[in-house]
C-alpha atoms as a PDB file:
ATOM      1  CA  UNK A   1       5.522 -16.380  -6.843  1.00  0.00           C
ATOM      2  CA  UNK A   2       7.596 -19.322  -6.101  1.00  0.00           C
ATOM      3  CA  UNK A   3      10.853 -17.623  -6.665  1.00  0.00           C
ATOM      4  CA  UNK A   4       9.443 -15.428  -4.593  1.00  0.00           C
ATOM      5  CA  UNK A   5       8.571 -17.485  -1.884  1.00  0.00           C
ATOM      6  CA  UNK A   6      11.845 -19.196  -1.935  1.00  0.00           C
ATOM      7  CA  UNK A   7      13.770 -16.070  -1.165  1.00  0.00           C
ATOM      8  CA  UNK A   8      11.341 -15.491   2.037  1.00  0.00           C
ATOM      9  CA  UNK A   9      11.957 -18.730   3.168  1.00  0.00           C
ATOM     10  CA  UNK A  10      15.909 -18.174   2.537  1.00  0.00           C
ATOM     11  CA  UNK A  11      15.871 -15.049   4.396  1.00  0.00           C
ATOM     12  CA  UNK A  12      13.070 -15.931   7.196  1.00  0.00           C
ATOM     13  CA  UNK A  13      15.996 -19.005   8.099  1.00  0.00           C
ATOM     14  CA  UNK A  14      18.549 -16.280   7.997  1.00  0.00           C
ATOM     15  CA  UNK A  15      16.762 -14.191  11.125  1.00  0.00           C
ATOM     16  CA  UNK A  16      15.848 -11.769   8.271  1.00  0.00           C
ATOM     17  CA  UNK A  17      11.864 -10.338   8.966  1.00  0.00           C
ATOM     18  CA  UNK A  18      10.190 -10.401   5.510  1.00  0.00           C
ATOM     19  CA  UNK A  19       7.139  -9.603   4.358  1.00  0.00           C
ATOM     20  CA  UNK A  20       5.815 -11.113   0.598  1.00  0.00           C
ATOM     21  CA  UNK A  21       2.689  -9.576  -0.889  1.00  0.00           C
ATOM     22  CA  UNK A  22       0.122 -12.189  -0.800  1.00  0.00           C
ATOM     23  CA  UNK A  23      -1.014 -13.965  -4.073  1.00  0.00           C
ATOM     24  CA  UNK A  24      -4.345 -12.584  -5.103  1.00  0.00           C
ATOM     25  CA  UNK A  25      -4.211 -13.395  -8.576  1.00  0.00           C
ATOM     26  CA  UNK A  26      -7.107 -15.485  -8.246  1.00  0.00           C
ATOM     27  CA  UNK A  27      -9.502 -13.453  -6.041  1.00  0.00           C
ATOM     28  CA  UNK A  28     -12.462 -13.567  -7.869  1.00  0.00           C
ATOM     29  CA  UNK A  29     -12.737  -9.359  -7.932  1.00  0.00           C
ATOM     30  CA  UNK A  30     -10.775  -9.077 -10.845  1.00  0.00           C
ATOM     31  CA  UNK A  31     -13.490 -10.426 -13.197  1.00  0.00           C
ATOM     32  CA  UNK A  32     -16.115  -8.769 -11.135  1.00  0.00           C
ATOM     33  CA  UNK A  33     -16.896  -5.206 -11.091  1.00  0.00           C
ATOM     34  CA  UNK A  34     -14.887  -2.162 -11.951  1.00  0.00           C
ATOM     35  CA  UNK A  35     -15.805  -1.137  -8.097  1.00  0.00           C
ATOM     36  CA  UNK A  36     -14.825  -4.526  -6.566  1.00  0.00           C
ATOM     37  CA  UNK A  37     -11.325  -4.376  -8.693  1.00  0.00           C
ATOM     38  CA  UNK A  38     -11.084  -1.080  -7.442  1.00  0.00           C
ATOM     39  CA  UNK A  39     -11.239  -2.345  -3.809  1.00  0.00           C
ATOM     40  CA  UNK A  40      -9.032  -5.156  -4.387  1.00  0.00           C
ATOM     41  CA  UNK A  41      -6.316  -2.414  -5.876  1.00  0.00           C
ATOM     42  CA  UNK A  42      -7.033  -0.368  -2.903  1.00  0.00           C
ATOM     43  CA  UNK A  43      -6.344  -2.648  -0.423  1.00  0.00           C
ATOM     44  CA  UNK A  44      -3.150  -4.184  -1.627  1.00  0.00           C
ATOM     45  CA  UNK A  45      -1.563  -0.158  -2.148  1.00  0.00           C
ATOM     46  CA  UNK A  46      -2.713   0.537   1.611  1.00  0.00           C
ATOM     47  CA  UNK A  47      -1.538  -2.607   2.963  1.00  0.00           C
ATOM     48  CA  UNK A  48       2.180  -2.605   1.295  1.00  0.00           C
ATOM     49  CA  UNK A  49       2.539   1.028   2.471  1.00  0.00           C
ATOM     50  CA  UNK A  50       1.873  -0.034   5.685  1.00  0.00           C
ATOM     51  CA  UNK A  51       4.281  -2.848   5.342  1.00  0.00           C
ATOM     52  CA  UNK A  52       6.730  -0.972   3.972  1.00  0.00           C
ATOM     53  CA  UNK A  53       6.176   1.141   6.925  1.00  0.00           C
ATOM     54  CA  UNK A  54       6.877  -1.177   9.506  1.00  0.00           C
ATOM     55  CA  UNK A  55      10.646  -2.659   7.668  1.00  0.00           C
ATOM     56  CA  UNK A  56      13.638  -1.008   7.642  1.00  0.00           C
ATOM     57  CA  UNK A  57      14.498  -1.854   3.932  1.00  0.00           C
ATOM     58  CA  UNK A  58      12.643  -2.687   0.941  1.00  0.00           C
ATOM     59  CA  UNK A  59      13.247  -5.564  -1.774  1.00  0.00           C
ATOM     60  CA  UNK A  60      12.589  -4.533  -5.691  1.00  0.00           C
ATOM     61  CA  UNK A  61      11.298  -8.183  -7.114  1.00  0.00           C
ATOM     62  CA  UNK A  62      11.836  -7.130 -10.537  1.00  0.00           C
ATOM     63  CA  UNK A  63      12.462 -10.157 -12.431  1.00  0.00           C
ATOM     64  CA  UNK A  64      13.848  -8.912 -15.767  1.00  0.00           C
ATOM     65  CA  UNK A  65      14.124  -5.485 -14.590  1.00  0.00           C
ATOM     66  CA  UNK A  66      10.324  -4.889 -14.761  1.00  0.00           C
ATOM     67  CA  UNK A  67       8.661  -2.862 -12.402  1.00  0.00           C
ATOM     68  CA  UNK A  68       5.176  -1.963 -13.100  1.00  0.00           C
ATOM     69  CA  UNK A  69       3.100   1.040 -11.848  1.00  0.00           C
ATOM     70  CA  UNK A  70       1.966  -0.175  -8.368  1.00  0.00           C
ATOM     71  CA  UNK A  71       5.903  -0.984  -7.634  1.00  0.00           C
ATOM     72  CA  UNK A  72       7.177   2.290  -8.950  1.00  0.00           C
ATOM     73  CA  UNK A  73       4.269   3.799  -6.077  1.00  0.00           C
ATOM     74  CA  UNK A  74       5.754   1.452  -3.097  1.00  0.00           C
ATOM     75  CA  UNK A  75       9.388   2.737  -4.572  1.00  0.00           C
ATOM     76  CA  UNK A  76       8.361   6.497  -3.838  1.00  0.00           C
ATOM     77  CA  UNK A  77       6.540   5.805  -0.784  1.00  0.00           C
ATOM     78  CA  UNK A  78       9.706   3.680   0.435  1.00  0.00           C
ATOM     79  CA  UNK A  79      12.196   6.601  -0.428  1.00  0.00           C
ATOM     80  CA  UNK A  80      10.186   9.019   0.442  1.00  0.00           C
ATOM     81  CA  UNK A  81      10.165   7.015   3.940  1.00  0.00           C
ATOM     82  CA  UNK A  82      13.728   6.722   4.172  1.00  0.00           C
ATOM     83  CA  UNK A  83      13.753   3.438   3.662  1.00  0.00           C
ATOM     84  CA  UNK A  84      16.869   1.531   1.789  1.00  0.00           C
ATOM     85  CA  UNK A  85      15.809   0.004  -1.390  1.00  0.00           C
ATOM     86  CA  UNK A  86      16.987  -2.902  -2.910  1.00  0.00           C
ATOM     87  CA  UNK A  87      16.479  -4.452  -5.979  1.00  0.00           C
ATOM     88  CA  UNK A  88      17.219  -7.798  -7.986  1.00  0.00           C
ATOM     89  CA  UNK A  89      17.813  -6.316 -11.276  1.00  0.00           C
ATOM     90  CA  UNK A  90      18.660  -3.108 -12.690  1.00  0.00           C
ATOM     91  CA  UNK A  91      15.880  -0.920 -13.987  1.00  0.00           C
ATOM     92  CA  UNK A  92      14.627  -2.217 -17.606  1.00  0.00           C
ATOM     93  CA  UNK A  93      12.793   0.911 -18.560  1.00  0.00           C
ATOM     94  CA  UNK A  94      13.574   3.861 -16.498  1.00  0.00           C
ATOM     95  CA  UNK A  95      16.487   5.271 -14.942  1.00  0.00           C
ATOM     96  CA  UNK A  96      14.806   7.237 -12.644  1.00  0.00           C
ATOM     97  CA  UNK A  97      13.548   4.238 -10.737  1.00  0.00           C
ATOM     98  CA  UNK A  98      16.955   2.839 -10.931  1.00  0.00           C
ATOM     99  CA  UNK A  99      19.067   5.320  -8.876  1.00  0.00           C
ATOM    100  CA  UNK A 100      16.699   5.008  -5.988  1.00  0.00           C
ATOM    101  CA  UNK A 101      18.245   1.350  -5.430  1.00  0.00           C
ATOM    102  CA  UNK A 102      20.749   1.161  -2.720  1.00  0.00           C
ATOM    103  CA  UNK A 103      21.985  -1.733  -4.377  1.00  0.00           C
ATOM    104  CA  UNK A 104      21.049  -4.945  -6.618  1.00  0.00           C
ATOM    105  CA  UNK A 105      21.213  -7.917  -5.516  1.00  0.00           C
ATOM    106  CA  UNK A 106      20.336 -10.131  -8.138  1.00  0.00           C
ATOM    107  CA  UNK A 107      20.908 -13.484  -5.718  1.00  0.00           C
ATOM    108  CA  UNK A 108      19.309 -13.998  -2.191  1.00  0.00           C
ATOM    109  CA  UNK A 109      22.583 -14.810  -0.749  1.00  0.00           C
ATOM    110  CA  UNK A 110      23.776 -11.354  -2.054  1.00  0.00           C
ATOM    111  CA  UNK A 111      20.960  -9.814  -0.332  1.00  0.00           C
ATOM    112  CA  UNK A 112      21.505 -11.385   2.577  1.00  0.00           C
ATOM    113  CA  UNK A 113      25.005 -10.428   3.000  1.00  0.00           C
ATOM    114  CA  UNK A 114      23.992  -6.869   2.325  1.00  0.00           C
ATOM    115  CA  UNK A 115      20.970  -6.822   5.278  1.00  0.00           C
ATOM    116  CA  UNK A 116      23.623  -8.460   7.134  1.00  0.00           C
ATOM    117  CA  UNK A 117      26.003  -5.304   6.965  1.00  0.00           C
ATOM    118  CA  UNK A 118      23.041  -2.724   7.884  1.00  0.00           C
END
């Protein structure tokens, strides 16, 4: 999260509008109820489609490659919204993921200067 957080505040002084996906990790839902963690899920998915809704291009945060189920859904969503997609690293696991990536940028400057040329 702090890596992550450093990019936004890289970009956000660069004019760039970002959106991060808030740190829930200690919401006390996830050690409550399969319902309540349900919810918690729930919200998040409908809240980063309607984020990625609202950019013109999306940013892959996959440290290491990894991108886990609930990123491979915003992935879909994003392409099938049109939206460019960018990511950090190259796809660990799964090529299909990986050729949906505009480009990787695996430095926020590099990011930047692609944005920039949109």
């Amino acid at each position: 999260m702090d890596q992550m957080k450093d990019w936004d505040e890289f970009l956000k002084a660069n004019n760039v509008k970002v959106f991060i996906p808030k740190d829930v990790s200690n919401d006390p839902r996830w050690s409550a109820s399969a319902t309540e963690k349900r919810q918690i899920v729930s919200e998040l998915t409908l809240d980063h489609f309607d984020r990625i809704s609202k950019h013109d291009a999306v940013f892959i945060f996959n440290v290491d490659g990894y991108v886990g189920p609930s990123t491979t859904m915003e992935i879909g969503y994003a392409f099938g919204s049109g939206k460019e997609i960018y990511a950090m690293n190259n796809d660990r696991d799964e090529v299909c993921r990986d050729v949906l990536y505009l480009k990787v940028c695996p430095t926020k400057e590099a990011l930047l200067k692609e944005l920039q040329n949109v």
